[in-house]
N, C-alpha and C. Protein backbone atom coordinates (compact mmCIF):
# COMPACT_ATOMS: atom_id res chain seq x y z
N UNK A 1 -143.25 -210.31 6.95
CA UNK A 1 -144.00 -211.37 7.61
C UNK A 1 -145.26 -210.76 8.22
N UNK A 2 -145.96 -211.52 8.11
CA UNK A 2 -147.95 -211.19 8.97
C UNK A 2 -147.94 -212.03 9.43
N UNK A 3 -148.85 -211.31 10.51
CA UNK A 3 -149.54 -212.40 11.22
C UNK A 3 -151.14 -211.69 11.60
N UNK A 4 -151.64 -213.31 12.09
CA UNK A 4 -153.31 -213.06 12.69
C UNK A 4 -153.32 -214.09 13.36
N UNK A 5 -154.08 -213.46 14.61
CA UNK A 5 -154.71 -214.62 15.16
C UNK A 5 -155.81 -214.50 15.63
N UNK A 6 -156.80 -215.69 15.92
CA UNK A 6 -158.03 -215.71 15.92
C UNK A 6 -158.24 -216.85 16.91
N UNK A 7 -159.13 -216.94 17.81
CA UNK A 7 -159.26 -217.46 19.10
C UNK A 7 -160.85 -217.70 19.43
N UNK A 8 -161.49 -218.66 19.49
CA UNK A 8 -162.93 -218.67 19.71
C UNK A 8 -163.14 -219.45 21.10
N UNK A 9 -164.19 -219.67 21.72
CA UNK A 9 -164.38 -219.66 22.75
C UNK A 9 -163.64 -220.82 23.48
N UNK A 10 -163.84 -221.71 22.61
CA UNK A 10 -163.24 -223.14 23.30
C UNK A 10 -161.73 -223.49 23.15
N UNK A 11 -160.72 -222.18 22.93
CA UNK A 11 -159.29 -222.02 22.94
C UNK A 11 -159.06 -222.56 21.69
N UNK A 12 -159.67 -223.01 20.36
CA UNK A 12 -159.18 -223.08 18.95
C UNK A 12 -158.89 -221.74 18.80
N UNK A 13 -157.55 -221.85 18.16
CA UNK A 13 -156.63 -220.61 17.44
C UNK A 13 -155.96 -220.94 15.90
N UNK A 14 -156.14 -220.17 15.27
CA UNK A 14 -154.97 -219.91 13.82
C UNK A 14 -154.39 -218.65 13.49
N UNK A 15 -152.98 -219.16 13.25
CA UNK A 15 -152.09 -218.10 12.80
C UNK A 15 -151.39 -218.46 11.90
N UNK A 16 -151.94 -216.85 11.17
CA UNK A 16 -151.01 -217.41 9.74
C UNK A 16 -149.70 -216.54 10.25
N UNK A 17 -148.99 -216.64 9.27
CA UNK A 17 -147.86 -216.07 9.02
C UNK A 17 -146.82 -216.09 7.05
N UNK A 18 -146.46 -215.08 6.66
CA UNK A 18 -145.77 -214.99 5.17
C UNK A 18 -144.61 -215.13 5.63
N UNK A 19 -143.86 -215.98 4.74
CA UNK A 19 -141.85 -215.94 4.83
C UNK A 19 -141.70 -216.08 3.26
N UNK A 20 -141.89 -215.12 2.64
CA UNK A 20 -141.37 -215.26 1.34
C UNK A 20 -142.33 -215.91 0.45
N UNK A 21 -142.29 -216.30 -0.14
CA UNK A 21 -143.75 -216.75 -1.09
C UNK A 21 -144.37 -218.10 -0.79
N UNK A 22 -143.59 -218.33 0.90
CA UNK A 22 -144.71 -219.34 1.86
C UNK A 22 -145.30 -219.18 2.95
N UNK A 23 -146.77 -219.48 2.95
CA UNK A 23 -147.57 -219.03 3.91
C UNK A 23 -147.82 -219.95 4.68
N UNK A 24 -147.43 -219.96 5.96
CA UNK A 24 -147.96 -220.87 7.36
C UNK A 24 -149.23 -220.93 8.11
N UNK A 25 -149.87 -222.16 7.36
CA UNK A 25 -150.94 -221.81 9.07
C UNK A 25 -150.95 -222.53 10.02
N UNK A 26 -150.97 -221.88 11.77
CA UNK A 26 -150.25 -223.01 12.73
C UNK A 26 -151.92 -223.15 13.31
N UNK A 27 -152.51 -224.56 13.96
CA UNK A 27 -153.28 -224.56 14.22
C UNK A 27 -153.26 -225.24 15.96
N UNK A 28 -154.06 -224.89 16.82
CA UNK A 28 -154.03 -225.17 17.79
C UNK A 28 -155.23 -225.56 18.47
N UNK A 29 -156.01 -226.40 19.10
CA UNK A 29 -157.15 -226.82 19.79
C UNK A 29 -158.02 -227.70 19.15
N UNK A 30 -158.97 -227.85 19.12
CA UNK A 30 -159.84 -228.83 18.41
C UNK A 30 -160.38 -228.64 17.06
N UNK A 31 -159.95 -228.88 16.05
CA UNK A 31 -160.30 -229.03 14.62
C UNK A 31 -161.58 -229.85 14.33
N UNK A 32 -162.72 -229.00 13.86
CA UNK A 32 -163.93 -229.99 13.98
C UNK A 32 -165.07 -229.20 13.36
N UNK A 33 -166.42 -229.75 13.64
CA UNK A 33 -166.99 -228.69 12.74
C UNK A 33 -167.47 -226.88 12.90
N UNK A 34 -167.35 -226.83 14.59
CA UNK A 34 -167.62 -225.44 14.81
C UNK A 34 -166.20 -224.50 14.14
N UNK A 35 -165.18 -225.36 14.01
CA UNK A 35 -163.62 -224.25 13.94
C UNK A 35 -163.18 -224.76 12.44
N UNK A 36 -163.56 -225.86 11.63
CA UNK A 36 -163.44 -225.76 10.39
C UNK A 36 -163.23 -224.82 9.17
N UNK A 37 -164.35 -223.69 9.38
CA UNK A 37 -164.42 -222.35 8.68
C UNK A 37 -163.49 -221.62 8.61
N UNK A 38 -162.60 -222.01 9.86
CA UNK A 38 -161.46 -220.98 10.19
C UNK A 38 -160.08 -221.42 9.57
N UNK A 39 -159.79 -222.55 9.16
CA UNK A 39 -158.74 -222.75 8.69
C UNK A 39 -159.00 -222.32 7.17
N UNK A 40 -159.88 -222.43 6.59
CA UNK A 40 -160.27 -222.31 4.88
C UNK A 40 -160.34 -221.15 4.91
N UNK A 41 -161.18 -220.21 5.46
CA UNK A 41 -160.47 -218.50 5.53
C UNK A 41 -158.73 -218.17 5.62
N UNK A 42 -158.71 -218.59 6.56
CA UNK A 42 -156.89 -218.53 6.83
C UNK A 42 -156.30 -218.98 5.48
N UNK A 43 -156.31 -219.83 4.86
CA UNK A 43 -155.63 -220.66 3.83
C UNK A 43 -155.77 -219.19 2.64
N UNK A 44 -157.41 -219.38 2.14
CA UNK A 44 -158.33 -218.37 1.16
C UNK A 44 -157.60 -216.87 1.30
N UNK A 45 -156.67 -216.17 2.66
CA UNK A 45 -156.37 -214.76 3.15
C UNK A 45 -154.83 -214.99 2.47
N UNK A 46 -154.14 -216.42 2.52
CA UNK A 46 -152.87 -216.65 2.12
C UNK A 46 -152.71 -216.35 0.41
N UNK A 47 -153.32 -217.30 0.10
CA UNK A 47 -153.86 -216.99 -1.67
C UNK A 47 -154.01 -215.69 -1.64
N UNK A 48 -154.78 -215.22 -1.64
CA UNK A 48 -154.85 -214.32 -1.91
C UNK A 48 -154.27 -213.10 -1.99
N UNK A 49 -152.69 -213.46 -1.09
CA UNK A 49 -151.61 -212.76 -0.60
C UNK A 49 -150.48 -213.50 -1.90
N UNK A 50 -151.16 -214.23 -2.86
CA UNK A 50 -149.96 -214.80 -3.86
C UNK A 50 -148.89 -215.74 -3.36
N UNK A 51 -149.43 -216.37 -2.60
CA UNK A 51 -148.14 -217.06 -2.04
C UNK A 51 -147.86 -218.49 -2.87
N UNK A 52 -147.00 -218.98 -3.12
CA UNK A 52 -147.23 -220.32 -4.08
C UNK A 52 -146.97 -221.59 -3.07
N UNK A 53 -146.54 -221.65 -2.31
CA UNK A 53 -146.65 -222.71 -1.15
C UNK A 53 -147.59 -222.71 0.27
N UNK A 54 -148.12 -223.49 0.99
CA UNK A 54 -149.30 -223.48 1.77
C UNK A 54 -148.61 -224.44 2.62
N UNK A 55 -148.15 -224.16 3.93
CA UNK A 55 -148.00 -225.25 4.88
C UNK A 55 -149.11 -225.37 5.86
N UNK A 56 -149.17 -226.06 6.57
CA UNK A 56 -150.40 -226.56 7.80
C UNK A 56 -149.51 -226.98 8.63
N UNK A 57 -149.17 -226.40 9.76
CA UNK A 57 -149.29 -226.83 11.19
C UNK A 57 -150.18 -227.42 12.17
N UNK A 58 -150.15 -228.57 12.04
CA UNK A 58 -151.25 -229.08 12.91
C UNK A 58 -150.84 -229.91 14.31
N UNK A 59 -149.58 -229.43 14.57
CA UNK A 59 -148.91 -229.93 15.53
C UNK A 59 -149.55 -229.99 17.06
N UNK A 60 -150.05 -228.72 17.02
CA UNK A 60 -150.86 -228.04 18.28
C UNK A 60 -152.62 -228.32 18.59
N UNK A 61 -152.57 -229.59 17.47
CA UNK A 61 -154.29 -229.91 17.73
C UNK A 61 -154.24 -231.05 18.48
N UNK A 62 -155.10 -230.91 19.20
CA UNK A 62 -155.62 -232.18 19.83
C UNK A 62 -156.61 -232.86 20.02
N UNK A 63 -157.29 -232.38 18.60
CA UNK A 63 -158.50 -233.33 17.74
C UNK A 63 -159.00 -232.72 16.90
N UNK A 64 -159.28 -233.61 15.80
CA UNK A 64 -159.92 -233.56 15.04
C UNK A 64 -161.19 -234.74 14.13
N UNK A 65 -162.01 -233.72 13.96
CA UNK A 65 -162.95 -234.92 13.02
C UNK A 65 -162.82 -234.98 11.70
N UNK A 66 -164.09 -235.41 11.21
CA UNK A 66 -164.13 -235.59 9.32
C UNK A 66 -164.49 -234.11 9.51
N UNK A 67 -165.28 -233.35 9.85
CA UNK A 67 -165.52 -231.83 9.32
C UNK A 67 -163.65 -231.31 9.36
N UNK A 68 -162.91 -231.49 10.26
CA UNK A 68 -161.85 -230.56 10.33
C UNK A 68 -161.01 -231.32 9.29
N UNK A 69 -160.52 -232.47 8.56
CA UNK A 69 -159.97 -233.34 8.06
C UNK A 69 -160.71 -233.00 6.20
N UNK A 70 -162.35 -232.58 6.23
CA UNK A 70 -162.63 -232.14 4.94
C UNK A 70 -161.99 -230.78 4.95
N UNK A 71 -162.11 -230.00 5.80
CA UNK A 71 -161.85 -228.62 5.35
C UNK A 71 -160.19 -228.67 5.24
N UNK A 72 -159.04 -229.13 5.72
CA UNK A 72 -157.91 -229.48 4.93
C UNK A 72 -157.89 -230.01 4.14
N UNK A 73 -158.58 -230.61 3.50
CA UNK A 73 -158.66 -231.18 1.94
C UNK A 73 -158.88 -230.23 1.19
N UNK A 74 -160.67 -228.91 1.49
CA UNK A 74 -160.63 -228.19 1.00
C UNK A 74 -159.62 -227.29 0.75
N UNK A 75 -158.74 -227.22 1.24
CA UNK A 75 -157.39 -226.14 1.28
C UNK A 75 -156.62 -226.43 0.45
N UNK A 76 -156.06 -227.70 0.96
CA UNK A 76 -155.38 -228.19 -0.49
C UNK A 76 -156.40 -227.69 -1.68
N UNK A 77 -157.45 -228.43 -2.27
CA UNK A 77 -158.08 -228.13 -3.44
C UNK A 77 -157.86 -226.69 -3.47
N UNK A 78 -158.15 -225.43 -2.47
CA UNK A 78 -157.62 -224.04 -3.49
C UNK A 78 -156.42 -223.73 -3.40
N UNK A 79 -155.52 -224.39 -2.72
CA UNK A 79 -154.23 -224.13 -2.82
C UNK A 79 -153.80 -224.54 -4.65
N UNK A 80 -153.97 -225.68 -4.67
CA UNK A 80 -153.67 -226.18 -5.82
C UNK A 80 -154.25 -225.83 -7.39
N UNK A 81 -155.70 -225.52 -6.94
CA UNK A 81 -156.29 -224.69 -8.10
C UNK A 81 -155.84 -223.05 -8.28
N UNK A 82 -154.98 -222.53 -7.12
CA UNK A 82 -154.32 -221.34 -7.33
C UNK A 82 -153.00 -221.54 -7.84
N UNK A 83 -152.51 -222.68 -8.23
CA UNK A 83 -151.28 -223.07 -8.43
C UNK A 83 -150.13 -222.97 -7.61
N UNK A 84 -150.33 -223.30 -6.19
CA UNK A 84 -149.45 -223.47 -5.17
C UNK A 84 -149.38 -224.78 -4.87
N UNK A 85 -148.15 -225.11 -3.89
CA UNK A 85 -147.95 -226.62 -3.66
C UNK A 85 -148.83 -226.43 -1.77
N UNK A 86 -149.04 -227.63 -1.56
CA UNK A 86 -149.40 -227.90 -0.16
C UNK A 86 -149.09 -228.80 0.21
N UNK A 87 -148.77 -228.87 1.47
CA UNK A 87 -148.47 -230.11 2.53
C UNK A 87 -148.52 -229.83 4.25
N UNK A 88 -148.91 -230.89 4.87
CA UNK A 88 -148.59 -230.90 6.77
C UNK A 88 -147.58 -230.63 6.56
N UNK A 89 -147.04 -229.94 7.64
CA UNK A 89 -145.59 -230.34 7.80
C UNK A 89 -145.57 -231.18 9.24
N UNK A 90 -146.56 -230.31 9.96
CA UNK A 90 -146.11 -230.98 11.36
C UNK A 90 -147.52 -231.31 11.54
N UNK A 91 -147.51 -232.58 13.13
CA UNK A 91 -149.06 -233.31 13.10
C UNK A 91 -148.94 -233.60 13.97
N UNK A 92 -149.96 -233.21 14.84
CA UNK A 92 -150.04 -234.34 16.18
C UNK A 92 -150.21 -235.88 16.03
N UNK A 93 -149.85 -236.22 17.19
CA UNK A 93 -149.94 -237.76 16.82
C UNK A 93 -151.39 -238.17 16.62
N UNK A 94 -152.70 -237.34 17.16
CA UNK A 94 -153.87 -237.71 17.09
C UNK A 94 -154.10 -237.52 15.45
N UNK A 95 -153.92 -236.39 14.80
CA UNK A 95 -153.71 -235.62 13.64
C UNK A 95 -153.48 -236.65 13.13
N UNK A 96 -152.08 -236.97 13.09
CA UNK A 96 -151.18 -237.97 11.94
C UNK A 96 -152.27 -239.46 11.98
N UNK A 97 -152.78 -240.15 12.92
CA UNK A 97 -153.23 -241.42 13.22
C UNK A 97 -154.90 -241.06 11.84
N UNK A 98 -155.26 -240.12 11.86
CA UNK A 98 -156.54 -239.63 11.48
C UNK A 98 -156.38 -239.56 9.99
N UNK A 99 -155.08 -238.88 9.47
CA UNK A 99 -154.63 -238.77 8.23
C UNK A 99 -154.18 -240.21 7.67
N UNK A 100 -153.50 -241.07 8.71
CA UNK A 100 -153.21 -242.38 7.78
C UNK A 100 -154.22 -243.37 8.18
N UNK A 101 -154.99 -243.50 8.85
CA UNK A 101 -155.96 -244.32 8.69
C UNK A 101 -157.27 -243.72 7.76
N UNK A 102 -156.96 -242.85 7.16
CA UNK A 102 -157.83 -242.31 6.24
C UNK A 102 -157.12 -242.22 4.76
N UNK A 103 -156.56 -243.02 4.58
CA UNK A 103 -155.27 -243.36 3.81
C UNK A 103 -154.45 -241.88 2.45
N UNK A 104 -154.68 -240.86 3.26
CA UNK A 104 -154.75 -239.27 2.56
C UNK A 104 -153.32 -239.11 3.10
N UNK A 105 -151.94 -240.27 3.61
CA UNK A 105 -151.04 -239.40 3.69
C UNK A 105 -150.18 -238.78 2.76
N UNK A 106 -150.09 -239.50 1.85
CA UNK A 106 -149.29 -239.19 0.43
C UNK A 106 -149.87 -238.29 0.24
N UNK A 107 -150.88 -237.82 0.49
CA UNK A 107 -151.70 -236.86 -0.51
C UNK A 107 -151.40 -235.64 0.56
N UNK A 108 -151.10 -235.84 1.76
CA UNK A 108 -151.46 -234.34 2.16
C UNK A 108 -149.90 -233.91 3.75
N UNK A 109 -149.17 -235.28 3.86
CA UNK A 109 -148.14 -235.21 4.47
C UNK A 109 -146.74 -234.51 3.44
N UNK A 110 -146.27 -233.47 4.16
CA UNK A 110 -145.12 -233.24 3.13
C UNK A 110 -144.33 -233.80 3.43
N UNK A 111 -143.52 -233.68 1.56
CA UNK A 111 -142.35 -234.42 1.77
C UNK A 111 -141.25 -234.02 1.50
N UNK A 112 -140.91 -232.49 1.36
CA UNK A 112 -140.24 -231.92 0.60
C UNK A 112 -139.22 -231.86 1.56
């Protein structure tokens, strides 16, 4: 198992973590466009570690915009073009409200 974490001024954090050929990233603080960059690195460090599954923790945010909401899309897209599966697992309720009124839950809530 690895880990990293990364912390910028306004208390946004990500940590990944490996359990076997699935990689976690837990996210915490405001998802938006200054902290966007940071989840698609995190995701891009997982791949690249071969992992074939990609979870997102987004349990620990307590906002997000369309910049933080594209760059999990972007993730999915290289998750999936690396041939891994992706999904949320966990969501804040602000999170979750953002994902289904943007009608992307099928697409990006897991269901496994």
């Amino acid at each position: 198992m690895t880990t990293a974490d990364d912390r910028d001024a306004e208390g946004f954090s990500v940590s990944t973590r490996r359990e076997g050929a699935r990689g976690v990233v837990a996210l915490v603080g405001e998802l938006d466009l200054h902290t966007a960059d940071e989840l698609t690195t995190a995701v891009s460090g997982l791949l690249k570690q071969k992992v074939t599954r990609v979870e997102v923790d987004a349990g620990g945010l307590s906002f997000a915009d369309s910049a933080g909401l594209r760059a999990v899309l972007m993730a999915r897209a290289a998750a999936v073009e690396a041939g891994a599966t992706f999904g949320v697992t966990v969501a804040s309720g602000t999170v979750e409200r953002l994902i289904e009124i943007t009608g992307l839950s099928d697409l990006l809530f897991d269901d496994s």
